[in-house]
C-alpha atoms as a PDB file:
ATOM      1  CA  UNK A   1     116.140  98.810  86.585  1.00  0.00           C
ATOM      2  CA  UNK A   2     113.427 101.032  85.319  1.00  0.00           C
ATOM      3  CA  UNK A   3     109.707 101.670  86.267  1.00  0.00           C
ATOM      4  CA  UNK A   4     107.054 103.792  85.012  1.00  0.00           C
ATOM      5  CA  UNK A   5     104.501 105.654  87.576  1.00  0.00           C
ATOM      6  CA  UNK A   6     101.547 106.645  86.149  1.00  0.00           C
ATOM      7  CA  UNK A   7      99.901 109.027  88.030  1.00  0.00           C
ATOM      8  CA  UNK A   8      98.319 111.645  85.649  1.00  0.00           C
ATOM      9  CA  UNK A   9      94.708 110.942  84.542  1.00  0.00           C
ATOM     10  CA  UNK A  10      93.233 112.731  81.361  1.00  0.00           C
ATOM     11  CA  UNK A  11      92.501 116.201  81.727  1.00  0.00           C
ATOM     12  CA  UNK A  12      88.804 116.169  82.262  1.00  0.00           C
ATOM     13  CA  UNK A  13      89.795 113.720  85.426  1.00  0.00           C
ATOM     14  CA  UNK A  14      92.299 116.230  86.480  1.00  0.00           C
ATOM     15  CA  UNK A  15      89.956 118.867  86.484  1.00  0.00           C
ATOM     16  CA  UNK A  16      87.540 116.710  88.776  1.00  0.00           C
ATOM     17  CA  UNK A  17      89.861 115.121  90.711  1.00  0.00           C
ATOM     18  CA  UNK A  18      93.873 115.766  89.589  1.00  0.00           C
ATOM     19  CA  UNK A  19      96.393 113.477  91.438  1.00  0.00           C
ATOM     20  CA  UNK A  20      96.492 113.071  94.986  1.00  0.00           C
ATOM     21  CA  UNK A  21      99.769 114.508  96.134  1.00  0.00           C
ATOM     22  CA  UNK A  22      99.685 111.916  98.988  1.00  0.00           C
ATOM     23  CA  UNK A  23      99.014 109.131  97.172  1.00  0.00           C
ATOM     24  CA  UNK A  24     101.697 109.941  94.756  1.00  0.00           C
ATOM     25  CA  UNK A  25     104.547 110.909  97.252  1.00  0.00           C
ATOM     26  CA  UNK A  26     104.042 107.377  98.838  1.00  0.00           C
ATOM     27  CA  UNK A  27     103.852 105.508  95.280  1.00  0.00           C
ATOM     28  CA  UNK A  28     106.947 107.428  94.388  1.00  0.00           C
ATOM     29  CA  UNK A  29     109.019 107.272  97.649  1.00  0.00           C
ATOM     30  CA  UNK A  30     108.409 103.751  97.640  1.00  0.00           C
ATOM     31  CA  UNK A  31     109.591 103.043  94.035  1.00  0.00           C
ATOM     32  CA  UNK A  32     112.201 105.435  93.841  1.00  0.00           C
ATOM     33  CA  UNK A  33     113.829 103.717  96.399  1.00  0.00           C
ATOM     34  CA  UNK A  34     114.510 100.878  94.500  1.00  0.00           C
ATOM     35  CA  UNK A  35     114.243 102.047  90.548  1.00  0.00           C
ATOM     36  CA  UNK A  36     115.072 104.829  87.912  1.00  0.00           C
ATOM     37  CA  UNK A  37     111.503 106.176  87.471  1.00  0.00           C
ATOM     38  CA  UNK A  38     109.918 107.263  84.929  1.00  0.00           C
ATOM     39  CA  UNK A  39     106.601 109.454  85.346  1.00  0.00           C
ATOM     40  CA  UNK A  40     104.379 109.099  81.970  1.00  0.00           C
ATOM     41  CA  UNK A  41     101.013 110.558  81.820  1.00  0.00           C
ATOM     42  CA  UNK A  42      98.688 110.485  78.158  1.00  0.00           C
ATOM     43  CA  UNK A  43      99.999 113.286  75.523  1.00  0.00           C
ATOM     44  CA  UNK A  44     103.122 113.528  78.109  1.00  0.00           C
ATOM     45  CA  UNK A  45     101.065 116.278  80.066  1.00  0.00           C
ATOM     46  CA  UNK A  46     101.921 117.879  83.148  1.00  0.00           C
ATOM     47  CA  UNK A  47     100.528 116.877  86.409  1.00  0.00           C
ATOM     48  CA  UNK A  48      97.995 118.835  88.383  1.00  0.00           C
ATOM     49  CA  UNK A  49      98.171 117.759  91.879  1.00  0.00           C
ATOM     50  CA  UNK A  50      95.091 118.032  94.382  1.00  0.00           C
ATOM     51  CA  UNK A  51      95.375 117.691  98.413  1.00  0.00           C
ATOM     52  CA  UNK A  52      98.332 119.153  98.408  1.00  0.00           C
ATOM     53  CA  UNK A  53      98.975 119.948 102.172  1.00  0.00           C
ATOM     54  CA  UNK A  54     101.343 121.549 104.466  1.00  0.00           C
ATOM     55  CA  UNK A  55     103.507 118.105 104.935  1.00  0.00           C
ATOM     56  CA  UNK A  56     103.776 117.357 101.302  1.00  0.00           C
ATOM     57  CA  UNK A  57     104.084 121.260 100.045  1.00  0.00           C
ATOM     58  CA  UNK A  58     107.371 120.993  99.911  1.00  0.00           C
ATOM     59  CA  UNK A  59     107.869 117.587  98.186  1.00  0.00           C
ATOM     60  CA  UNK A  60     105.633 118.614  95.496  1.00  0.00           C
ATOM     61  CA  UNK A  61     107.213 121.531  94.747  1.00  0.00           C
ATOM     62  CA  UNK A  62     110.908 119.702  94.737  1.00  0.00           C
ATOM     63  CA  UNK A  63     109.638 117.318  92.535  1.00  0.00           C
ATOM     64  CA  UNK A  64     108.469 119.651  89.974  1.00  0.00           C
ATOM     65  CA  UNK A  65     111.971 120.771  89.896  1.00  0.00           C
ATOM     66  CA  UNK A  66     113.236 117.466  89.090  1.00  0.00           C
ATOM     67  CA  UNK A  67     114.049 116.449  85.384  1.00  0.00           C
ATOM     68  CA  UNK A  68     111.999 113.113  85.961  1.00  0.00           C
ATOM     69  CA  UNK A  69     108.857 115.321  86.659  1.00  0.00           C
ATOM     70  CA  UNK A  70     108.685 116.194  83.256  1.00  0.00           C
ATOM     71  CA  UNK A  71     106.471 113.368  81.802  1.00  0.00           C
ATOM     72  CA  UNK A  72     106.874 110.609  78.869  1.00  0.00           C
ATOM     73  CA  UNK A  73     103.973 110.080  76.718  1.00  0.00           C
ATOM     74  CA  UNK A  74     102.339 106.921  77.616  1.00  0.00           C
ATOM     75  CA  UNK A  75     101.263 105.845  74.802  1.00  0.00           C
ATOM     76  CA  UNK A  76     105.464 104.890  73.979  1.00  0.00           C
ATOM     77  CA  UNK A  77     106.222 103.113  76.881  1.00  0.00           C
ATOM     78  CA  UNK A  78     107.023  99.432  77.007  1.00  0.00           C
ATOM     79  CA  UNK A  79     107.699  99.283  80.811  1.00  0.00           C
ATOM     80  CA  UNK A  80     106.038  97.844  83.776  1.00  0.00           C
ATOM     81  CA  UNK A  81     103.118 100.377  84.647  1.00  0.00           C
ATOM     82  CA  UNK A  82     100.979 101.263  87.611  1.00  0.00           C
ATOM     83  CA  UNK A  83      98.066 103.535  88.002  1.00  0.00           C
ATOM     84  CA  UNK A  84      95.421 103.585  91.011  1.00  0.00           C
ATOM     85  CA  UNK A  85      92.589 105.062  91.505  1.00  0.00           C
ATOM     86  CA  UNK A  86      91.960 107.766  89.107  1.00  0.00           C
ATOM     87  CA  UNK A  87      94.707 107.422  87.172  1.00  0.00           C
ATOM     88  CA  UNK A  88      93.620 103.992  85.676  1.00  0.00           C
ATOM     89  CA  UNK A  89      91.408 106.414  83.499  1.00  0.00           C
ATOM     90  CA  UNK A  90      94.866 107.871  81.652  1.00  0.00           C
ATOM     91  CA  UNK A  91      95.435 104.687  80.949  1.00  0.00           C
ATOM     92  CA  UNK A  92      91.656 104.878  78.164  1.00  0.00           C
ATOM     93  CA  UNK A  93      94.018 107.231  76.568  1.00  0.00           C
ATOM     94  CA  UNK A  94      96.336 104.412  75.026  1.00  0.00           C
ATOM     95  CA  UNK A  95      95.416 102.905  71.829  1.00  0.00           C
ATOM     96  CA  UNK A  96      97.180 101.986  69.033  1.00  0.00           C
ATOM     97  CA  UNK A  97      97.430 103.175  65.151  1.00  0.00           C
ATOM     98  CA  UNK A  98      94.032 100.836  64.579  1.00  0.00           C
ATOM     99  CA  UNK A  99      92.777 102.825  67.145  1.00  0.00           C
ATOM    100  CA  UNK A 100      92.141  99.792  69.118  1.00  0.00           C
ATOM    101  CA  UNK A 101      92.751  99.882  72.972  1.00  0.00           C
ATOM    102  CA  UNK A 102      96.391  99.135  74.111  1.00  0.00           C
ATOM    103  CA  UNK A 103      95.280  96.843  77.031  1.00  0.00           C
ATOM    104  CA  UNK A 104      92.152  94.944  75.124  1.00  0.00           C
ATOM    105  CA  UNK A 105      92.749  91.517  76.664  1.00  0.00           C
ATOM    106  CA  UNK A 106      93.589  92.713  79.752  1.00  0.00           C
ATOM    107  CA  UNK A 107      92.506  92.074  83.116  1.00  0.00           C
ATOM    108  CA  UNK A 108      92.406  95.431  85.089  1.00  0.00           C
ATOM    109  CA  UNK A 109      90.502  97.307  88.084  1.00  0.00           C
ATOM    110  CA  UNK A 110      90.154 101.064  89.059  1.00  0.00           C
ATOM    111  CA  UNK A 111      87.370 103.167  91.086  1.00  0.00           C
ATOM    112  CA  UNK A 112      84.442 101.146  91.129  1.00  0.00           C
ATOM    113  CA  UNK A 113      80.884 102.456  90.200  1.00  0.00           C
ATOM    114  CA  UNK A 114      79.849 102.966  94.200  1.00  0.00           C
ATOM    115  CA  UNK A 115      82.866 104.800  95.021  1.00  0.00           C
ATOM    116  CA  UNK A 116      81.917 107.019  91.918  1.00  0.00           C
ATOM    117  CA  UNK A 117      78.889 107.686  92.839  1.00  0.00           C
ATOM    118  CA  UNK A 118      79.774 108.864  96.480  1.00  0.00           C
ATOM    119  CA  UNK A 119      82.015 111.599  94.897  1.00  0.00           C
ATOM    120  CA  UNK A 120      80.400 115.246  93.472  1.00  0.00           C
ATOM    121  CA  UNK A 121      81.261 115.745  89.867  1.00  0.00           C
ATOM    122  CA  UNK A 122      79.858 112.105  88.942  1.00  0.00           C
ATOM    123  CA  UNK A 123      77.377 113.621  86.737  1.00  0.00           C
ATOM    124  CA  UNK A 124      79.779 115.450  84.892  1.00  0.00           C
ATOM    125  CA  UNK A 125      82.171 112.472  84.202  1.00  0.00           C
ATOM    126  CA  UNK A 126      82.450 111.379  80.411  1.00  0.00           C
ATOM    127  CA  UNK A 127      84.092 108.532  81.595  1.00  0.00           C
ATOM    128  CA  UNK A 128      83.620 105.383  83.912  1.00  0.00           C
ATOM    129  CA  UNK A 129      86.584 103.310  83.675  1.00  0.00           C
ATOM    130  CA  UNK A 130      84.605 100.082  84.406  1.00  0.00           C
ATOM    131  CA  UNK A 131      82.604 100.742  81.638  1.00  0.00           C
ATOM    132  CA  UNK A 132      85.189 101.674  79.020  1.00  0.00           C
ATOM    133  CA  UNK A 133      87.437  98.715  79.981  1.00  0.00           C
ATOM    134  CA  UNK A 134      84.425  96.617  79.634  1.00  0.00           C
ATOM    135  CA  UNK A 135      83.393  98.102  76.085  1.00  0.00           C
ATOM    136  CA  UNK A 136      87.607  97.672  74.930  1.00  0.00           C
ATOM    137  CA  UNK A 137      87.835  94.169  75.604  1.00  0.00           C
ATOM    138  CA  UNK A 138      89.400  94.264  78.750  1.00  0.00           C
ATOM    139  CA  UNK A 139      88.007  92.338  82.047  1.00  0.00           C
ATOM    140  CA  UNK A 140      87.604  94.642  85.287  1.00  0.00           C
ATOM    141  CA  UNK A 141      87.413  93.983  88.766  1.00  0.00           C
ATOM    142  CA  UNK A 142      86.743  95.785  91.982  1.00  0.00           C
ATOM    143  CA  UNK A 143      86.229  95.246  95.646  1.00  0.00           C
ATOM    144  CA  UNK A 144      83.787  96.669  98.317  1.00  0.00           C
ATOM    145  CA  UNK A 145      84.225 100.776  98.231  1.00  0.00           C
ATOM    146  CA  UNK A 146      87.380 101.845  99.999  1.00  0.00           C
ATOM    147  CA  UNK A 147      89.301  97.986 100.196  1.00  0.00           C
ATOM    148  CA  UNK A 148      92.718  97.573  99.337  1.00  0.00           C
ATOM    149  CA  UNK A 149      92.090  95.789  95.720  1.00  0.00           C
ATOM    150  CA  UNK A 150      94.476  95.194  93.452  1.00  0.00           C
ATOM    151  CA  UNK A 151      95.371  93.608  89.519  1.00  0.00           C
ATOM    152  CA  UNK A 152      98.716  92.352  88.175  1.00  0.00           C
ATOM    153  CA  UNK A 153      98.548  91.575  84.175  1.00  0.00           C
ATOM    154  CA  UNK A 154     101.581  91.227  82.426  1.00  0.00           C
ATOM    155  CA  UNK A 155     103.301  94.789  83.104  1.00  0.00           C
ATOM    156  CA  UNK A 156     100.291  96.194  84.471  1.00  0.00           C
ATOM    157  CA  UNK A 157      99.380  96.746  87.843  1.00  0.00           C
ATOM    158  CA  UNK A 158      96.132  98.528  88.410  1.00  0.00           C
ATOM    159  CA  UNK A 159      94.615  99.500  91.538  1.00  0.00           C
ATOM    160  CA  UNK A 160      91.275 100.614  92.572  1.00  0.00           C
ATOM    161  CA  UNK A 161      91.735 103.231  95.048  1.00  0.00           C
ATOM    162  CA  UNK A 162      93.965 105.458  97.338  1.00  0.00           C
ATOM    163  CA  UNK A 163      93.778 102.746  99.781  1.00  0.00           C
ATOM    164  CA  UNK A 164      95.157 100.534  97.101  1.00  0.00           C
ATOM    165  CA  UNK A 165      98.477 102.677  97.081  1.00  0.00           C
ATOM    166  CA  UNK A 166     101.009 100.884  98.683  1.00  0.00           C
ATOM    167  CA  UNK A 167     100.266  97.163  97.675  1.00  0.00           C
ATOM    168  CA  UNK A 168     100.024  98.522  93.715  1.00  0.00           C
ATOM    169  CA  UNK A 169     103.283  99.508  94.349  1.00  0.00           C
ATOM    170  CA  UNK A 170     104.659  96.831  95.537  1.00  0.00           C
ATOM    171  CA  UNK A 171     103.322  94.614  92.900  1.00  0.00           C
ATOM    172  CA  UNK A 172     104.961  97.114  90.395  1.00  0.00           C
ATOM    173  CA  UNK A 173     108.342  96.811  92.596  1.00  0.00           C
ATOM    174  CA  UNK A 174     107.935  92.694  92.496  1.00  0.00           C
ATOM    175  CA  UNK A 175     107.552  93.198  88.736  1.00  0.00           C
ATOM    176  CA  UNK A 176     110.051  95.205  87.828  1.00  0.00           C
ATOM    177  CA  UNK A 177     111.888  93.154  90.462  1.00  0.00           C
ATOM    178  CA  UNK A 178     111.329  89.747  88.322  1.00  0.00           C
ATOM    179  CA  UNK A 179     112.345  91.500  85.244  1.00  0.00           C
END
């Protein structure tokens, strides 16, 4: 079976934030247990990963060696996908030839406003996924700041946080799972 990981966030998240190596070795050791994956990010950029420490060093740089590091363009996948935290926001990036949002209809979550506001570099984001899903037609939710909270809609699974690694991934394991 196949999955898609979406990890990668548009560039002007990346700058601010770029992908938590953590958070992404455990999404990806989890999945990749199970599934051929697939890593996709918008525009099929490359991945700049953040908090990269001395127990994931190495993993990172293996996996950049890997032929499945080299990402798909999201916007031509018709897999199950699953982004957390930041990377909901490389999901904005999806729209279709009418230029209409690819998940409009949608029920989805990602960092909520309080957790945003916590962060430096709020100021400078273009973008608050709450408010863009909100504006596209699309129904968000979130939890407290920091809890585990997570969305399943049709082949999306969305999750609001790093804390809301492991359970996002298991909903995208259950879905691809049931497929």
């Amino acid at each position: 079976a196949h999955c898609l990981s979406l990890p990668g966030a548009p560039s002007w998240v990346r700058r601010l934030a770029g992908v938590s190596a953590q958070s992404f070795l455990h999404c990806f050791t989890l999945a990749s247990a199970a599934f051929n994956l697939q890593v996709a990010t918008p525009g099929g950029r490359t991945m700049d990963f953040v908090d990269v420490t001395e127990s994931n060093a190495r993993w990172v740089q293996d996996f950049r060696l890997k032929a499945y590091a080299s990402p798909a363009k999201l916007e031509s996948i018709d897999e199950p996908i699953c982004a957390v935290g930041h990377g909901v926001a490389a999901l904005c990036c999806a729209t279709n030839e009418d230029r209409s949002w690819v998940f409009q209809g949608y029920s989805v979550t990602g960092p909520s406003v309080h957790e945003l506001v916590r962060a430096p570099g709020f100021a400078r984001l273009p973008l608050i996924v709450e408010d863009f899903v909100k504006d596209a037609g699309a129904s968000f939710s979130a939890s407290e700041p920091d809890a585990v909270h997570v969305v399943l809609d049709r082949h999306l699974v969305t999750g609001q946080n790093a804390n809301s690694t492991v359970p996002a991934v298991q909903n995208l394991l259950f879905l691809c799972g049931s497929r």
